[in-house]
N, C-alpha and C. Protein backbone atom coordinates (compact mmCIF):
# COMPACT_ATOMS: atom_id res chain seq x y z
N UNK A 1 127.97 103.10 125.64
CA UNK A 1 128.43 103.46 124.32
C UNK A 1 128.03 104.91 124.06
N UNK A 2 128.76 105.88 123.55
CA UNK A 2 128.43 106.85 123.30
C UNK A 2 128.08 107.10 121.79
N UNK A 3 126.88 107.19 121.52
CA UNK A 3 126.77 107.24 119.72
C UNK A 3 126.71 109.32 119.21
N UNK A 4 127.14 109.36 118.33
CA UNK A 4 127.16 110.91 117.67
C UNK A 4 126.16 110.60 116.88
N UNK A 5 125.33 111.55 117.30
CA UNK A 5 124.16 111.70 116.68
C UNK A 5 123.50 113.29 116.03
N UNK A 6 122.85 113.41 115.29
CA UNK A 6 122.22 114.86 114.71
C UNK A 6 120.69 114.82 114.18
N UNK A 7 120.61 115.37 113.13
CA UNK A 7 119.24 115.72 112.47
C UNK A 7 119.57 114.61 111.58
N UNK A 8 121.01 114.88 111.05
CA UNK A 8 121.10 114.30 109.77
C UNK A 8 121.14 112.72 109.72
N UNK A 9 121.05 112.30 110.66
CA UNK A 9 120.78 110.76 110.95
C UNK A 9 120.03 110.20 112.18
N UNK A 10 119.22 111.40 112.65
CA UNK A 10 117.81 111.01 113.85
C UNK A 10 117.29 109.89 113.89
N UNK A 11 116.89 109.17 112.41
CA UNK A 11 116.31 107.95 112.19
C UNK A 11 116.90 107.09 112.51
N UNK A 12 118.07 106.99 112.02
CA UNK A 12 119.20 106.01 112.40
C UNK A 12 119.03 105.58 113.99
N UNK A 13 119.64 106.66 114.65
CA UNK A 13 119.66 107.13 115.95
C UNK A 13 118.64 106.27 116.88
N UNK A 14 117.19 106.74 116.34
CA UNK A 14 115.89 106.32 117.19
C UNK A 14 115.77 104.99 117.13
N UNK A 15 116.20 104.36 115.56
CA UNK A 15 115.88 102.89 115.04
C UNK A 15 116.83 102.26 116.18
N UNK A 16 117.65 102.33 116.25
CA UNK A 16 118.99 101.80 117.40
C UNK A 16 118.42 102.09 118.40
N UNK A 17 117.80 103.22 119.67
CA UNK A 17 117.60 103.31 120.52
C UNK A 17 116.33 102.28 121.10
N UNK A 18 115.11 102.25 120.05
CA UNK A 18 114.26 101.41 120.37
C UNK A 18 114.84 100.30 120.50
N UNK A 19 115.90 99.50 120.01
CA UNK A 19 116.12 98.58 120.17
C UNK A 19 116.72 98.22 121.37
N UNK A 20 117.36 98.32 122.30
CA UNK A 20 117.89 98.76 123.48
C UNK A 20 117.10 99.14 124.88
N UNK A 21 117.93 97.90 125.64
CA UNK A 21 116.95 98.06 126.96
C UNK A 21 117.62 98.36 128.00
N UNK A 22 118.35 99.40 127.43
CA UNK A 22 119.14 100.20 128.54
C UNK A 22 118.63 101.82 128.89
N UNK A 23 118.64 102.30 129.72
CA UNK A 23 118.48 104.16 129.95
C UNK A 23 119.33 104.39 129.09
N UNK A 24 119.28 105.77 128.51
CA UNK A 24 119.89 106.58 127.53
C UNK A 24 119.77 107.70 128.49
N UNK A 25 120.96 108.38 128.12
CA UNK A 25 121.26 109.68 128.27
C UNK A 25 121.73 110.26 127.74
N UNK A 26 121.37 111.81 127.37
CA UNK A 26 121.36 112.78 126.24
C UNK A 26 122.25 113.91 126.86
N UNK A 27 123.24 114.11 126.05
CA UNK A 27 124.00 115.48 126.69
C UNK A 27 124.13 116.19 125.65
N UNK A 28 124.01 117.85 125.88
CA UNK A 28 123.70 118.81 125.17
C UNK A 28 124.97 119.85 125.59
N UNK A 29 124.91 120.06 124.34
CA UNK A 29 126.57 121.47 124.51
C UNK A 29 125.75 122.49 125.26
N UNK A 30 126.75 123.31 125.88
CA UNK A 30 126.23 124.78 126.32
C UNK A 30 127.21 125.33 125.96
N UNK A 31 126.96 126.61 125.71
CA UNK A 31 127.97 127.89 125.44
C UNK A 31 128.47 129.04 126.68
N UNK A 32 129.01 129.17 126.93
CA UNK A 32 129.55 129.94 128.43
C UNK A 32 128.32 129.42 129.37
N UNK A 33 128.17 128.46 129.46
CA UNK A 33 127.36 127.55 131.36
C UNK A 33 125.97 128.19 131.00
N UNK A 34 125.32 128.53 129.52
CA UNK A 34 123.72 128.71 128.83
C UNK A 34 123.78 127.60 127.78
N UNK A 35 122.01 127.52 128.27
CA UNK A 35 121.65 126.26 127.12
C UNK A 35 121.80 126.61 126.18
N UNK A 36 121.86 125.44 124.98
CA UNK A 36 122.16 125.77 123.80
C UNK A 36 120.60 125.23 123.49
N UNK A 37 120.41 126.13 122.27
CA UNK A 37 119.12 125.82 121.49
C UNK A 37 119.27 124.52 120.52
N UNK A 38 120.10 124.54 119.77
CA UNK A 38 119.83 123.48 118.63
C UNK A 38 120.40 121.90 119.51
N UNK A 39 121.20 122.16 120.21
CA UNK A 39 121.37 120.79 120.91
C UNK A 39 119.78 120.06 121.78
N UNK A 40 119.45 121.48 122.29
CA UNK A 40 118.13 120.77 123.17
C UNK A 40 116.84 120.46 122.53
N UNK A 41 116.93 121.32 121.00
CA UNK A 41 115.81 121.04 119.49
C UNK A 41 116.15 119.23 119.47
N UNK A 42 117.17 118.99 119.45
CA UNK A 42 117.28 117.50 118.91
C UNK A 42 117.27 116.32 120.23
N UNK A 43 117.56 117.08 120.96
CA UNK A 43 116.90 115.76 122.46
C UNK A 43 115.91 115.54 122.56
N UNK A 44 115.03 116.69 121.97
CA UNK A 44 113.78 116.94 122.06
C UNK A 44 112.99 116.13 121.02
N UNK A 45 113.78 116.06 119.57
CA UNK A 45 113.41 115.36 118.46
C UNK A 45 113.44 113.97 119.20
N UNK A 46 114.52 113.48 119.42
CA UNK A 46 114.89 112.05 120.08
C UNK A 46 113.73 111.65 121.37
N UNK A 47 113.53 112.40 122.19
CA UNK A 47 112.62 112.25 123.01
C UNK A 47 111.50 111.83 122.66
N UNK A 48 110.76 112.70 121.53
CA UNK A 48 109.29 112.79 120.88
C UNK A 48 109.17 111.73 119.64
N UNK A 49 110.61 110.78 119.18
CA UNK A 49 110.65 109.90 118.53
C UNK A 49 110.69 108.33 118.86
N UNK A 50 111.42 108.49 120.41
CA UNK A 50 111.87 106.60 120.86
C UNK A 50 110.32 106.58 121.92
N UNK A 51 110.20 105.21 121.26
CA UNK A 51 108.64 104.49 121.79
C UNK A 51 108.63 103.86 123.12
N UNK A 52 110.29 104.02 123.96
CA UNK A 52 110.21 103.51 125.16
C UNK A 52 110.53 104.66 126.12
N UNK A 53 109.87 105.56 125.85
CA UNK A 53 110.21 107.04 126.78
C UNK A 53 109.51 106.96 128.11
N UNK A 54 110.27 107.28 129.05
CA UNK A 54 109.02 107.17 130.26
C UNK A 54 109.72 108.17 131.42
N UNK A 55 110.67 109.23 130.87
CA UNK A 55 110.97 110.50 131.87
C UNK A 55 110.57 111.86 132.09
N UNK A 56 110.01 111.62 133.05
CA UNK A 56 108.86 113.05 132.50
C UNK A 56 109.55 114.39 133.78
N UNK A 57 110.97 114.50 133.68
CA UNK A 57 111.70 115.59 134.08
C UNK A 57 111.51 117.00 133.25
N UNK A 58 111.39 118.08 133.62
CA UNK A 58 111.73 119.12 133.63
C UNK A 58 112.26 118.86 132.14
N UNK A 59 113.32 118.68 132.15
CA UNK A 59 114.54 119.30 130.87
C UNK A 59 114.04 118.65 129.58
N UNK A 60 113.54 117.52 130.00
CA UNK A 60 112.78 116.78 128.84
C UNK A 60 111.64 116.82 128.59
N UNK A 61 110.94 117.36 129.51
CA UNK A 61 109.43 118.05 128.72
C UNK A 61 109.75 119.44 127.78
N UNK A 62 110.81 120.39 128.48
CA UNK A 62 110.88 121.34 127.72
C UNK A 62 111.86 120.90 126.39
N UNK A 63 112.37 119.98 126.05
CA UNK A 63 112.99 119.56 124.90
C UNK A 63 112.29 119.51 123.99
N UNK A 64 110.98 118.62 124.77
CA UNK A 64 110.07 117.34 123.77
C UNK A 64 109.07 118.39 123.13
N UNK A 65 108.75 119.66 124.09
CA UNK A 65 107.50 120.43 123.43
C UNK A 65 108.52 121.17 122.78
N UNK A 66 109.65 121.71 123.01
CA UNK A 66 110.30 122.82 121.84
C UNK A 66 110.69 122.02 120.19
N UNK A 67 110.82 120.73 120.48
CA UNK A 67 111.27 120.35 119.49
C UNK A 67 109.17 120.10 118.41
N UNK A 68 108.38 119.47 119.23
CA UNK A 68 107.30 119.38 118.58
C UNK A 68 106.96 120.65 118.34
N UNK A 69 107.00 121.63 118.94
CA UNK A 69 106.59 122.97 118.27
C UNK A 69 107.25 123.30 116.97
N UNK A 70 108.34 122.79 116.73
CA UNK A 70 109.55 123.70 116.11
C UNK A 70 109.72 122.42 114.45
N UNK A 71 109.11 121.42 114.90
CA UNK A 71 109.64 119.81 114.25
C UNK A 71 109.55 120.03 112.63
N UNK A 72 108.49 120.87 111.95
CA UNK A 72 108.37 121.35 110.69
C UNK A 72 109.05 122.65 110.09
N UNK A 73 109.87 123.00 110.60
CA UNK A 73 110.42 124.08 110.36
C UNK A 73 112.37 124.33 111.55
N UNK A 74 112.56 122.74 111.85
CA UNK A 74 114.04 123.15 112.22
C UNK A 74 115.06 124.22 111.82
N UNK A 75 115.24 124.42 110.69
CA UNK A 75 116.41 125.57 110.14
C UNK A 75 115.85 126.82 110.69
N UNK A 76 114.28 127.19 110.67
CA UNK A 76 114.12 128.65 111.14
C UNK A 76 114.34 128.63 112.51
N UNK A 77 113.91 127.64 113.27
CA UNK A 77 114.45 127.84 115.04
C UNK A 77 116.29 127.86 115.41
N UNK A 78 116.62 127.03 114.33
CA UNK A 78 117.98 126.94 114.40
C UNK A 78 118.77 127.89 114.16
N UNK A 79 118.22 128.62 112.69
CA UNK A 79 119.24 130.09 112.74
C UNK A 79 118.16 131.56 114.12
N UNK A 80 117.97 130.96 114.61
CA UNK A 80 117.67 131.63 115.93
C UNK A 80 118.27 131.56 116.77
N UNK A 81 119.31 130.63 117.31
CA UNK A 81 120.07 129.91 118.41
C UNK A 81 121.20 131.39 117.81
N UNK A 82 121.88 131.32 119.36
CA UNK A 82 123.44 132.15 119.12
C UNK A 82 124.44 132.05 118.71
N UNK A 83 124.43 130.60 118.46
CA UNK A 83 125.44 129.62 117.81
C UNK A 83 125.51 130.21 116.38
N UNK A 84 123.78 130.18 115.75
CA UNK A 84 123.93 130.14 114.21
C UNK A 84 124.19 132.12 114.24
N UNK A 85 123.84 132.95 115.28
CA UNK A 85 123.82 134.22 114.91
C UNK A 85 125.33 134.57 115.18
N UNK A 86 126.26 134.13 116.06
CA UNK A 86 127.37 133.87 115.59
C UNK A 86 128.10 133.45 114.24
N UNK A 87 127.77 132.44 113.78
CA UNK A 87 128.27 131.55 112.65
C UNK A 87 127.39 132.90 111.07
N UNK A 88 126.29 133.15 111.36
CA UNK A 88 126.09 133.98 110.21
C UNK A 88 126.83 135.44 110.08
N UNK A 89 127.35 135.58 111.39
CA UNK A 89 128.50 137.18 111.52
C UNK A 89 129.40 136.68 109.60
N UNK A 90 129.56 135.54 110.00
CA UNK A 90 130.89 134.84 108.89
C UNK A 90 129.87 134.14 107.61
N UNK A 91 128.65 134.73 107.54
CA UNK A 91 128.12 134.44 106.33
C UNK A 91 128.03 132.94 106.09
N UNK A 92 127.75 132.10 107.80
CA UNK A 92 127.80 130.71 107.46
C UNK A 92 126.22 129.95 107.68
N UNK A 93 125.64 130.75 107.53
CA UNK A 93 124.53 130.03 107.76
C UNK A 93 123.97 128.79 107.30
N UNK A 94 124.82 128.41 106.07
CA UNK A 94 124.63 127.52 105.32
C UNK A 94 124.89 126.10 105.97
N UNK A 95 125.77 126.52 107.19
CA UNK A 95 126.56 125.07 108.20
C UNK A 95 124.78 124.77 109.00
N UNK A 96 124.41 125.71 109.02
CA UNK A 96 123.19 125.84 110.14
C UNK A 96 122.08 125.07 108.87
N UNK A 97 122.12 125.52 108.20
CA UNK A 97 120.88 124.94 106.88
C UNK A 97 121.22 123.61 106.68
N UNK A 98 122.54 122.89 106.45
CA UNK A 98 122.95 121.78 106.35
C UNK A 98 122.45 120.65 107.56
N UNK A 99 123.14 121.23 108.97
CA UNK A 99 122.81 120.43 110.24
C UNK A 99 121.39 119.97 110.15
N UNK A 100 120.55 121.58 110.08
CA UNK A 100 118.66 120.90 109.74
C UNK A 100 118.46 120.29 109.11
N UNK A 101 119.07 119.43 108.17
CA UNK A 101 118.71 118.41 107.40
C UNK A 101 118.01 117.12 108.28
N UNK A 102 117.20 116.71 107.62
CA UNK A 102 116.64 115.28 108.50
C UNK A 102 116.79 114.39 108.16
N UNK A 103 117.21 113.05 108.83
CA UNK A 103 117.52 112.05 107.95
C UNK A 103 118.05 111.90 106.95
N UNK A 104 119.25 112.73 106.41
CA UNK A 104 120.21 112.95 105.33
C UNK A 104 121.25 111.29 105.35
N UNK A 105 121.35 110.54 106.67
CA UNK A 105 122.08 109.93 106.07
C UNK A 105 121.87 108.96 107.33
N UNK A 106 122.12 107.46 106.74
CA UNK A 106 122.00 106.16 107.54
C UNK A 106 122.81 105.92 108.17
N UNK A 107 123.39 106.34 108.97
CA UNK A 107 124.71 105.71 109.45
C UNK A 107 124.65 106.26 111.24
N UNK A 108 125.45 105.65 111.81
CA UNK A 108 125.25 105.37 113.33
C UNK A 108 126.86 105.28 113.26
N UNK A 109 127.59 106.48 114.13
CA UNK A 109 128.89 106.46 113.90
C UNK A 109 128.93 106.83 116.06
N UNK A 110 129.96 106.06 116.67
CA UNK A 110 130.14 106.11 117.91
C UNK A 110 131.67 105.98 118.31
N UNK A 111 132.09 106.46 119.68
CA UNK A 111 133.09 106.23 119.68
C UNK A 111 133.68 105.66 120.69
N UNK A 112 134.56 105.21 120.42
CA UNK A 112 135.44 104.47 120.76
C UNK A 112 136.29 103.88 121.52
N UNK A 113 136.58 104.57 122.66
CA UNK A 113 137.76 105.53 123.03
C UNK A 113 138.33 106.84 122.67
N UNK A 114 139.51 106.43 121.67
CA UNK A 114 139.35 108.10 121.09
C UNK A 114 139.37 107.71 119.35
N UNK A 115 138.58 106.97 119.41
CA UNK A 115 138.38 106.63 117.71
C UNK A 115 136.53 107.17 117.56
N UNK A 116 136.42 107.65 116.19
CA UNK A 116 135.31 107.36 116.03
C UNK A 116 134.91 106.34 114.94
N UNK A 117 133.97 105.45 114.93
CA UNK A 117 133.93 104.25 114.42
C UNK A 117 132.11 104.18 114.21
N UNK A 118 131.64 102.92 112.75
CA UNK A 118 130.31 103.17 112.41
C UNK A 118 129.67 101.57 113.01
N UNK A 119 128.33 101.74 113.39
CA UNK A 119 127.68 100.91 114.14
C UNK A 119 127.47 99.72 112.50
């Protein structure tokens, strides 16, 4: 199942994952074949949140410590990413202030095929 997940419903996200006794796997956007920052902030959140973690790779240690370094202050690491210094060229920073929201909303939305649909 592929679930869409963010800041704005992490809780959601983690509450569902603990429950589940399957591997998870986390895929993160990149921008021209470079990591993206705010995608790997929130694997990192997810990582440092589900109580059945037990991968101690490379990509997910550096997730799990960027996101615990960063975990009280998301929006300032986030308008750091190139994404948001892009998006503020257009005075949007506000899309970037919104995304950092935490736990803004309960819902577990996945898809489908080519539907997206709520858990």
């Amino acid at each position: 199942m592929t679930l869409i997940d963010s800041f704005l419903n992490l809780k959601s996200i983690v509450k569902y994952l603990n429950k589940q006794n399957n591997n998870i796997l986390l895929l993160c956007s990149k921008w021209q074949g470079s990591i993206n920052l705010e995608d790997t902030l929130f694997a990192g959140a997810i990582i440092s949140s589900i109580s059945n973690y037990t991968s101690e790779s490379d990509s997910t240690i550096i997730a799990k410590n960027l996101y615990e370094s960063n975990k009280d202050d998301v929006f300032n690491i986030m308008k750091k990413s190139s994404y948001a210094k892009r998006l503020s060229g257009n005075n949007n920073l506000i899309d970037i202030k919104f995304c950092s929201q935490i736990d803004k909303y309960d819902l577990i939305p996945y898809l489908d095929n080519d539907r997206l649909k709520l858990l």
